[in-house]
Protein backbone atom coordinates (compact mmCIF):
# COMPACT_ATOMS: atom_id res chain seq x y z
CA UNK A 1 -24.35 31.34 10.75
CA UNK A 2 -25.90 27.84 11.65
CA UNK A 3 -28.77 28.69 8.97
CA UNK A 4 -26.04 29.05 6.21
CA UNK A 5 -24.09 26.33 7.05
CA UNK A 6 -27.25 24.11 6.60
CA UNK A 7 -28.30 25.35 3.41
CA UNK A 8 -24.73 24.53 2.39
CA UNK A 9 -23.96 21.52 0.07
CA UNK A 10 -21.00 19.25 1.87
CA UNK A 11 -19.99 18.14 -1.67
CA UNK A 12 -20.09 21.58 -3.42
CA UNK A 13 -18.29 22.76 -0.64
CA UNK A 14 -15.67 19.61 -0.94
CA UNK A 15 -15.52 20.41 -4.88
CA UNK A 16 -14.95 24.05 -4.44
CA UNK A 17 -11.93 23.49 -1.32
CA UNK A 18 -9.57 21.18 -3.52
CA UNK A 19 -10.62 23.16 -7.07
CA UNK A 20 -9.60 26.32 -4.41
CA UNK A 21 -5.99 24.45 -3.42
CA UNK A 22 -5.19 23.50 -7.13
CA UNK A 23 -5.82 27.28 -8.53
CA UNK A 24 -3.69 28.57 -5.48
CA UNK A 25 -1.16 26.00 -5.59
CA UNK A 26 -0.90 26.97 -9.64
CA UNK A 27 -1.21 30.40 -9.22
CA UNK A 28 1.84 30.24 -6.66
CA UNK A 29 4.06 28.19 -9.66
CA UNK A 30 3.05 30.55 -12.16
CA UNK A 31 4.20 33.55 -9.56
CA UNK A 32 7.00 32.02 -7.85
CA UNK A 33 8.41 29.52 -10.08
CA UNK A 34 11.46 28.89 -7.85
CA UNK A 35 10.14 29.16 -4.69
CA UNK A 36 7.10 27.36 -5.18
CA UNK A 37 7.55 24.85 -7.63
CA UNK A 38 11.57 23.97 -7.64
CA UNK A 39 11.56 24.48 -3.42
CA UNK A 40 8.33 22.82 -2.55
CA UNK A 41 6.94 20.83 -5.04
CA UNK A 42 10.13 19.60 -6.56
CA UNK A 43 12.00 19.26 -3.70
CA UNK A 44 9.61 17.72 -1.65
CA UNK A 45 7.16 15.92 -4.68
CA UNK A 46 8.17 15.21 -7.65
CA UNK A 47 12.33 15.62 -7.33
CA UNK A 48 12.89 12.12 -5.07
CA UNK A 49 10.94 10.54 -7.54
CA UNK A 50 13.21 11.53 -10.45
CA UNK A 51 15.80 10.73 -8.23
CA UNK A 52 14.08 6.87 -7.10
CA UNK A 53 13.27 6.13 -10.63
CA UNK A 54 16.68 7.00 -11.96
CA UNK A 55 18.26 5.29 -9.04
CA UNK A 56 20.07 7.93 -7.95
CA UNK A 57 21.13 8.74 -4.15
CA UNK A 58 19.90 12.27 -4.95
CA UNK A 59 18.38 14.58 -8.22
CA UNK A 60 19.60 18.30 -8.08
CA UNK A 61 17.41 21.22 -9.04
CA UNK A 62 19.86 24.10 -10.52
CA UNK A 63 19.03 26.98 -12.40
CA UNK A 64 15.85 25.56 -13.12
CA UNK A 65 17.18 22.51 -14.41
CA UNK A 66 16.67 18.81 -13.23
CA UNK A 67 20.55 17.30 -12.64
CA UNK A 68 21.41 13.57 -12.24
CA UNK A 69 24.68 11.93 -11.12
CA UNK A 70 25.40 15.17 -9.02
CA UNK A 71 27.60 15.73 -6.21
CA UNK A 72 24.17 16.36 -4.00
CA UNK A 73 25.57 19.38 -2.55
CA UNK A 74 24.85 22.38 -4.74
CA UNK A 75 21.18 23.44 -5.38
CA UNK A 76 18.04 22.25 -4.34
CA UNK A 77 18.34 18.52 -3.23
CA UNK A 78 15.94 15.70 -3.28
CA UNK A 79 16.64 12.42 -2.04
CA UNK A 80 14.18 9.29 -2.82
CA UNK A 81 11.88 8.83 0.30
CA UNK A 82 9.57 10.87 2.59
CA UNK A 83 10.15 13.86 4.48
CA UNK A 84 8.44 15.47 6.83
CA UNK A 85 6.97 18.40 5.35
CA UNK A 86 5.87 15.69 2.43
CA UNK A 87 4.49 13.54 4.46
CA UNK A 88 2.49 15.55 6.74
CA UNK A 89 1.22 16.86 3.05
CA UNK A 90 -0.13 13.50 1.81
CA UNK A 91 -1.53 12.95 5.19
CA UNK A 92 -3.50 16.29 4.19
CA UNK A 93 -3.93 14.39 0.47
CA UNK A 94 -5.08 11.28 1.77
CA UNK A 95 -7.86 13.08 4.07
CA UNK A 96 -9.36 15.10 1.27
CA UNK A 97 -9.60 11.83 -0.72
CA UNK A 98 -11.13 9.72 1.80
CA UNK A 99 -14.00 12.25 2.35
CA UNK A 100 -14.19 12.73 -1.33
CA UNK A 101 -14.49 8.69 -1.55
CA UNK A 102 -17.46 8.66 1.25
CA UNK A 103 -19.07 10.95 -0.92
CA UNK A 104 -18.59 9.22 -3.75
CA UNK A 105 -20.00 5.91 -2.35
CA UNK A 106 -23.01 7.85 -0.63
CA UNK A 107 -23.78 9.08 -4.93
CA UNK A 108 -23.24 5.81 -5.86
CA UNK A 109 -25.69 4.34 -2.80
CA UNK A 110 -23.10 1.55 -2.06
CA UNK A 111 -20.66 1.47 0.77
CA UNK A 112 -22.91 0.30 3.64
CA UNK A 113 -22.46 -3.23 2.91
CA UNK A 114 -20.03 -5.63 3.66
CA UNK A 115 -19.88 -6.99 0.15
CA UNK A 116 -17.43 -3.70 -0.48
CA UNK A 117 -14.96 -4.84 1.53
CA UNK A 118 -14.45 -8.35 0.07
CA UNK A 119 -14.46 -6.72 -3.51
CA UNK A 120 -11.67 -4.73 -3.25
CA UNK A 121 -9.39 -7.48 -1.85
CA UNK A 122 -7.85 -8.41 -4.98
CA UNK A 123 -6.87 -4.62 -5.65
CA UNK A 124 -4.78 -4.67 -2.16
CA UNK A 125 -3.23 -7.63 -3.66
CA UNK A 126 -2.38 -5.52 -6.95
CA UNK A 127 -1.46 -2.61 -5.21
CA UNK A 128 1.34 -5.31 -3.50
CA UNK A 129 2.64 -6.85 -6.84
CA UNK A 130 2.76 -3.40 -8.77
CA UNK A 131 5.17 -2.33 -6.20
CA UNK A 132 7.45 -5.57 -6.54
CA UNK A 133 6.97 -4.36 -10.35
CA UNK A 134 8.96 -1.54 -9.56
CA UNK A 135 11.28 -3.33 -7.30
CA UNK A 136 11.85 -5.65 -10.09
CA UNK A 137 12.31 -2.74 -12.62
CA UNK A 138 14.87 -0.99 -10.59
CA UNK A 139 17.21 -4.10 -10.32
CA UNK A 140 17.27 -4.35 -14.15
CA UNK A 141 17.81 -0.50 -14.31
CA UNK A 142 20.84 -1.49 -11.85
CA UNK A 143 21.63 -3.87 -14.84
CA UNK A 144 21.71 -1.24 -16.85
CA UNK A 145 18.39 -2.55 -18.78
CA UNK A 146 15.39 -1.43 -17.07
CA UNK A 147 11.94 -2.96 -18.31
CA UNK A 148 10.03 0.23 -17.60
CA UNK A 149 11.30 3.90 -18.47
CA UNK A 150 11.19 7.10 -17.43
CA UNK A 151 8.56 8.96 -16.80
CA UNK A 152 6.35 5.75 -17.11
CA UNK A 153 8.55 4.25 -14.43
CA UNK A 154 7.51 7.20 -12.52
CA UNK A 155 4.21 5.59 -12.14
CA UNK A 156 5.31 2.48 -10.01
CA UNK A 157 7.22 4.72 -7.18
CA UNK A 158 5.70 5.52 -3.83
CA UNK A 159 3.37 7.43 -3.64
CA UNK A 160 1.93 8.13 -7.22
CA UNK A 161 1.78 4.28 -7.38
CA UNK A 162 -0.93 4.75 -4.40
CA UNK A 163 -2.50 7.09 -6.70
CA UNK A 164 -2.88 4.76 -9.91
CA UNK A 165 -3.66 1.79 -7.95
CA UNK A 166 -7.00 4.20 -6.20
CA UNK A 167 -7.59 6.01 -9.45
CA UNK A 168 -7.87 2.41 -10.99
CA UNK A 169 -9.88 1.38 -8.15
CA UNK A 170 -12.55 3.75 -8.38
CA UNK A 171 -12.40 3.58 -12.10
CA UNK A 172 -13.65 -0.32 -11.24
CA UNK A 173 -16.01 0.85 -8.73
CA UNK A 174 -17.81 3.13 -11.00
CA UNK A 175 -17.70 0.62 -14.14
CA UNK A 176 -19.12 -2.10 -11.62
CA UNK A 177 -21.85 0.06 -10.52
CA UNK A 178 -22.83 0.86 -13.80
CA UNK A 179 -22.62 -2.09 -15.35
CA UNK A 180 -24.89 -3.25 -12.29
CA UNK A 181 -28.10 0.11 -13.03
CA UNK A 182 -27.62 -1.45 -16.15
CA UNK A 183 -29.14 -4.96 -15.60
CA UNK A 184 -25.81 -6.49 -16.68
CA UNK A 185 -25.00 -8.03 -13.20
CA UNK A 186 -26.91 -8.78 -10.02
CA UNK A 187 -24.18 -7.22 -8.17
CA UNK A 188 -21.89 -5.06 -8.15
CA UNK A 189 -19.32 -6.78 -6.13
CA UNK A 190 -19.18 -9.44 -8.88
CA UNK A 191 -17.10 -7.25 -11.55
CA UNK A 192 -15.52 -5.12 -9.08
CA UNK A 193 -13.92 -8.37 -7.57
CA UNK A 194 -13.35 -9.97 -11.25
CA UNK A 195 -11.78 -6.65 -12.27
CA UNK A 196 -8.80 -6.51 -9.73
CA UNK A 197 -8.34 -10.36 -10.00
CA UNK A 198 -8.07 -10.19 -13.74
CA UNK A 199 -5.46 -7.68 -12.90
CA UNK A 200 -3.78 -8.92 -10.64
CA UNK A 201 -3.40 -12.01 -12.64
CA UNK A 202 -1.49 -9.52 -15.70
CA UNK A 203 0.81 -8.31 -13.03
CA UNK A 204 1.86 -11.64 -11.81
CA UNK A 205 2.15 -12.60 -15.17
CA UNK A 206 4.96 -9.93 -15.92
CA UNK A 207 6.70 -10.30 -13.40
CA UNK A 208 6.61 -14.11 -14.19
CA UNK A 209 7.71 -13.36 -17.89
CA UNK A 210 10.71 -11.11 -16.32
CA UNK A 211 11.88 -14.14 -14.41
CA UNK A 212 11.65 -16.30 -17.66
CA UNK A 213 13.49 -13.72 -19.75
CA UNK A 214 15.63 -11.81 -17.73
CA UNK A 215 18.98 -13.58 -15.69
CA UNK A 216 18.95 -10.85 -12.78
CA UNK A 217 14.84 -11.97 -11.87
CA UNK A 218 14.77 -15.54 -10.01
CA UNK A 219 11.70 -17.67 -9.21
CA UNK A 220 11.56 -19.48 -5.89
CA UNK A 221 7.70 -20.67 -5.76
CA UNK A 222 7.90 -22.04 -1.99
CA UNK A 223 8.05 -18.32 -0.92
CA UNK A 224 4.63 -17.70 -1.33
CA UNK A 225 3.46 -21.55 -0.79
CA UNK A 226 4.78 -21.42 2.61
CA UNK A 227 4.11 -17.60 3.64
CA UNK A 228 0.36 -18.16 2.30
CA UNK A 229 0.05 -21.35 4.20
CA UNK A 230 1.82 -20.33 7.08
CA UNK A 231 -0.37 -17.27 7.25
CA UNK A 232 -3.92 -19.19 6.65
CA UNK A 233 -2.54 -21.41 9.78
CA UNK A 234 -2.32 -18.25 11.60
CA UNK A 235 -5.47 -16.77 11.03
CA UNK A 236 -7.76 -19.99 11.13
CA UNK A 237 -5.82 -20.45 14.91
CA UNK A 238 -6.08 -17.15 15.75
CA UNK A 239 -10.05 -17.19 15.18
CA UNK A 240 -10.51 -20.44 16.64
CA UNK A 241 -9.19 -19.31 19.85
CA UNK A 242 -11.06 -16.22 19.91
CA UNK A 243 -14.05 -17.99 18.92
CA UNK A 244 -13.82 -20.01 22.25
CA UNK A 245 -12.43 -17.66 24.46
CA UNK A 246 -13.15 -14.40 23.41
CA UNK A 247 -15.86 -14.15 21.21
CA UNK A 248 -16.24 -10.85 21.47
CA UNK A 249 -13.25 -9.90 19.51
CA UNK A 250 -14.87 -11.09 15.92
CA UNK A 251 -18.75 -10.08 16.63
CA UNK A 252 -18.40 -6.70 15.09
CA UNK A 253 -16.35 -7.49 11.98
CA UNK A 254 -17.30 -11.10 11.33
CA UNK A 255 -15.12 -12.81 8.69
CA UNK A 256 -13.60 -9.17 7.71
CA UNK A 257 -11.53 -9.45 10.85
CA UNK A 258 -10.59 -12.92 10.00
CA UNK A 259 -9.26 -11.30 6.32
CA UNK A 260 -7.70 -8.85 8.34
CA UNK A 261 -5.40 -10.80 10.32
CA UNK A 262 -4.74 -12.99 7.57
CA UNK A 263 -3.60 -10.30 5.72
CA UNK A 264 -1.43 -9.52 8.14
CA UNK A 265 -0.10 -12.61 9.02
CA UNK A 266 0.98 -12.62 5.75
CA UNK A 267 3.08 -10.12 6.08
CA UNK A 268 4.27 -11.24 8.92
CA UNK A 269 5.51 -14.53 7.99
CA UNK A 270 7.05 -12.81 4.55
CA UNK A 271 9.34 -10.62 6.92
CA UNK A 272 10.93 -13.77 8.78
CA UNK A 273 11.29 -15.66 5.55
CA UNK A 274 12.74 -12.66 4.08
CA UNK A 275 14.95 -11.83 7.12
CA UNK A 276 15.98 -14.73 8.34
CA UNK A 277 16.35 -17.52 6.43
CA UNK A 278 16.51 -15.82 2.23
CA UNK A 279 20.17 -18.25 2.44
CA UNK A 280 17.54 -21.16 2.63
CA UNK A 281 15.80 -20.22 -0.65
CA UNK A 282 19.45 -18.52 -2.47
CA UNK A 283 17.81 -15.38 -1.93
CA UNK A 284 19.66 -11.86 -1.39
CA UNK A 285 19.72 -10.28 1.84
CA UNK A 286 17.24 -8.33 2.41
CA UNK A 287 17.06 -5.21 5.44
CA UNK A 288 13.66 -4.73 7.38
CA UNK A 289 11.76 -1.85 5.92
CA UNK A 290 9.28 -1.26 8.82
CA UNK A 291 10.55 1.12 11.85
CA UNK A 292 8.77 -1.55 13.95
CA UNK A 293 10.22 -4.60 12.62
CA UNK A 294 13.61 -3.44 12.73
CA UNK A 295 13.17 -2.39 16.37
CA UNK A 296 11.94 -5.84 17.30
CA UNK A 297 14.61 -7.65 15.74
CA UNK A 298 17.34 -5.18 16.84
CA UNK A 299 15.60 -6.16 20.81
CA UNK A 300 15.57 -9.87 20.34
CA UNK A 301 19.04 -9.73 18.86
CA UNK A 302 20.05 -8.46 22.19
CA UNK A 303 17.57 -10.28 24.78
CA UNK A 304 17.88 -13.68 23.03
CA UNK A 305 20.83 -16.09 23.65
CA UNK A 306 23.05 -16.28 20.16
CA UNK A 307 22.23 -20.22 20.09
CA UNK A 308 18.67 -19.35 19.80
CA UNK A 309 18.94 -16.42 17.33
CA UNK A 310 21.15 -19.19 14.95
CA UNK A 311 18.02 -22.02 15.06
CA UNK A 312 15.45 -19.98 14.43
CA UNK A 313 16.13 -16.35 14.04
CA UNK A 314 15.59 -12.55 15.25
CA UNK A 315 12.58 -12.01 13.60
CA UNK A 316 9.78 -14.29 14.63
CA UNK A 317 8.58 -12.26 17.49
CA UNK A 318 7.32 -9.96 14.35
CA UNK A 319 4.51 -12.74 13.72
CA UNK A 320 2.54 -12.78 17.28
CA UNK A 321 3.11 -8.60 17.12
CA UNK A 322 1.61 -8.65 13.62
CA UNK A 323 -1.33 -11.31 14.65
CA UNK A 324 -1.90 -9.94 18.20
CA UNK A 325 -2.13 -5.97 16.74
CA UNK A 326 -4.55 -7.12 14.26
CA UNK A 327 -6.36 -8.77 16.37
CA UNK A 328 -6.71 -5.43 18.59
CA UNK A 329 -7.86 -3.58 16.07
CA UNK A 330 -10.70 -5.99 14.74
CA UNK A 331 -11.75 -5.60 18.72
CA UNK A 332 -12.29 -2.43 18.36
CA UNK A 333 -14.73 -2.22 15.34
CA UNK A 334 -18.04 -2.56 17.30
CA UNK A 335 -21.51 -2.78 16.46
CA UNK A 336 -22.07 0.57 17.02
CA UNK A 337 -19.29 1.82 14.67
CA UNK A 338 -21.30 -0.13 11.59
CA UNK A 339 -24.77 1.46 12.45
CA UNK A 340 -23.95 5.24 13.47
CA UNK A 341 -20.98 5.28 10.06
CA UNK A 342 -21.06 1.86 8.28
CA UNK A 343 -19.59 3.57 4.75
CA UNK A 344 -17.02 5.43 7.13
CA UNK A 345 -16.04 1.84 8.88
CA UNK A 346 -15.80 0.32 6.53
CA UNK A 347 -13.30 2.52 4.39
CA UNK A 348 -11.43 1.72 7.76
CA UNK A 349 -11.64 -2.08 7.75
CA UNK A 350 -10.24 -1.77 3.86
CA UNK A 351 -7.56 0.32 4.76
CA UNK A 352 -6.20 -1.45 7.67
CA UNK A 353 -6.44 -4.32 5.46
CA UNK A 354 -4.33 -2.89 2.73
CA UNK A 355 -1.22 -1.79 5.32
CA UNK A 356 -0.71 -5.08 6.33
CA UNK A 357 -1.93 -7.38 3.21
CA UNK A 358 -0.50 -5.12 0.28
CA UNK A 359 3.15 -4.42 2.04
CA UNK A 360 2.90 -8.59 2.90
CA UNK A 361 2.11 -9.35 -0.89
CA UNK A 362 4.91 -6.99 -2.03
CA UNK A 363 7.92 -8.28 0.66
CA UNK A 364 6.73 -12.13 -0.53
CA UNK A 365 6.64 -11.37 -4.09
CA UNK A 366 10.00 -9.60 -3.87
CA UNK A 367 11.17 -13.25 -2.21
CA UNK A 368 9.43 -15.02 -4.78
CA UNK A 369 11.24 -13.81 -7.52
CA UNK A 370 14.32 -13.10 -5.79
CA UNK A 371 14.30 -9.52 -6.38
């Protein structure tokens, strides 16, 4: 048993398990249309997606038939957001990927250094403004004029908007490595970085031409002057102090871990601006979107005296929790993690980077431009 399970390929074997779960999964729709496709994948999938991109409290799957403006009652129901069942799914999803990506890097023969990890940064900052995209293209469907339609619009809701912002990812990765066996750069890095500025810069760009064309998108630019400031204070505090007194927390991840807690300083200070003082900027109000957040301001609401809460807010105490977590977590990467996995750690180090930097970018974009 051990003999066979050396002689077999991991990646063949990774190939052949999600080429296995597509034919099964299609085989079931083809079978059992209704109870495959319209009660699991519709319901769970693809049906609060209709239902988010139509703006809709609910889509309605009857007689095989896709119904809007419903009574969301009769049928099968789907309601934008995550369940259990589909969440627990792109848990599954997001596990087959990730060991698909290590393999990928390993074929590639890049991964293992840290240059990776700054490359991608401008991508988590994408990922953030192509969701205020779709923030910004649900107002003007509110308006009753949206920018984007449907099924494009499709695109920009959570999660295939996770999907096109990885698929274009890689797409960069591979170009950039290419473009590198090629003699046409030094480094790969180089056009993998230049690639997710360059878009990045387009997607600011839109949403800037939205705000000069359409009444119902704002621009306030000290959102981000202050919440990219404020943050950079943060971090640059937050590593001096280590520095001194606990050096220990930065020697594994170096200047990653001082990214990483500027990233999520950032989106710590975009929650309190956000939160607590949008009146100060003639922004809307906005609700907390994390569980966490909205637990910590719902505490300090209660522990701290009303005079308090009216000077400076219920929110704040999300900034230290943001910083101090971070903080934690760079602790954690070690030496050892780097030289026993350093393609595995470093897949890490991006993606705790990305769910505090690219959620950040997206709550201080939305406050930039008032959406």
């Amino acid at each position: 048993m051990n003999e066979a399970l050396d002689r077999t390929d991991p990646v063949r074997a990774w190939i052949a398990s999600v080429v296995g779960l597509a034919l099964a999964l299609a085989g079931g729709v083809a079978l059992f249309p209704q109870q495959v496709y319209d009660g699991f994948i519709w319901k769970y999938f693809w049906g609060p997606v209709v239902a988010d991109a139509h703006g809709q409290a609910c889509a309605q799957r009857i007689g095989g038939e896709t119904v809007l403006d419903g009574d969301c009652t009769t049928g099968i129901v789907a309601e934008p957001g995550y369940t259990t069942i589909s969440t627990a799914s792109y848990a599954v999803i997001l596990l087959i990927a990730l060991v698909g990506v290590i393999f990928l890097l390993r074929r590639l023969d890049v991964g293992d250094d840290r240059g990776l990890f700054f490359a991608v940064i401008p991508f988590v900052f994408f990922g953030g403004a192509l969701r205020t995209v779709e923030d910004a293209n649900i107002v003007l469907l509110n308006a009753g004029d949206p920018a984007i339609g449907f099924p494009a619009s499709a695109l920009l809701i959570s999660p295939l908007i996770y999907v096109v912002v990885f698929a274009v990812t890689l797409a960069a990765l591979v170009g950039s490595v290419a473009a590198t066996d090629r003699g046409l750069v030094e480094r790969y890095e180089y056009p993998l970085f230049a690639t997710g500025a360059i878009l990045l810069s387009i997607t600011i760009a839109y949403l800037a031409g939205l705000a000069l064309t359409m009444e119902e998108i704002g621009f306030e630019p000290m959102v981000p002057i202050i919440t990219l400031v404020g943050a950079t204070v943060l971090a640059a505090l937050a590593w001096v102090l280590t520095e001194r007194y606990a050096p220990e927390v930065n020697r594994g991840t170096g200047y990653m871990g001082l990214v990483i807690v500027w990233g999520h300083a950032v989106d710590g200070v975009a929650n309190v601006l956000s939160l607590d003082w949008p009146h100060a900027f003639g922004l809307p109000q906005y609700e907390p979107k994390h569980v966490v957040n909205a637990a910590i301001q719902d505490v300090t609401e209660v522990i701290q005296p009303a005079w308090l809460t009216d000077l400076i807010g219920h929110t704040w105490p999300f900034i230290p929790v943001k910083v101090g977590a971070a903080l934690f977590v760079v602790w954690l990467f070690n030496d050892e993690m780097f030289d026993e996995s350093p393609t595995y750690t470093l897949l890490l180090l991006i993606a705790v980077l990305a769910v505090g930097l690219g959620p950040g970018t997206r709550d201080f974009l939305r406050a930039t431009f008032g959406i």
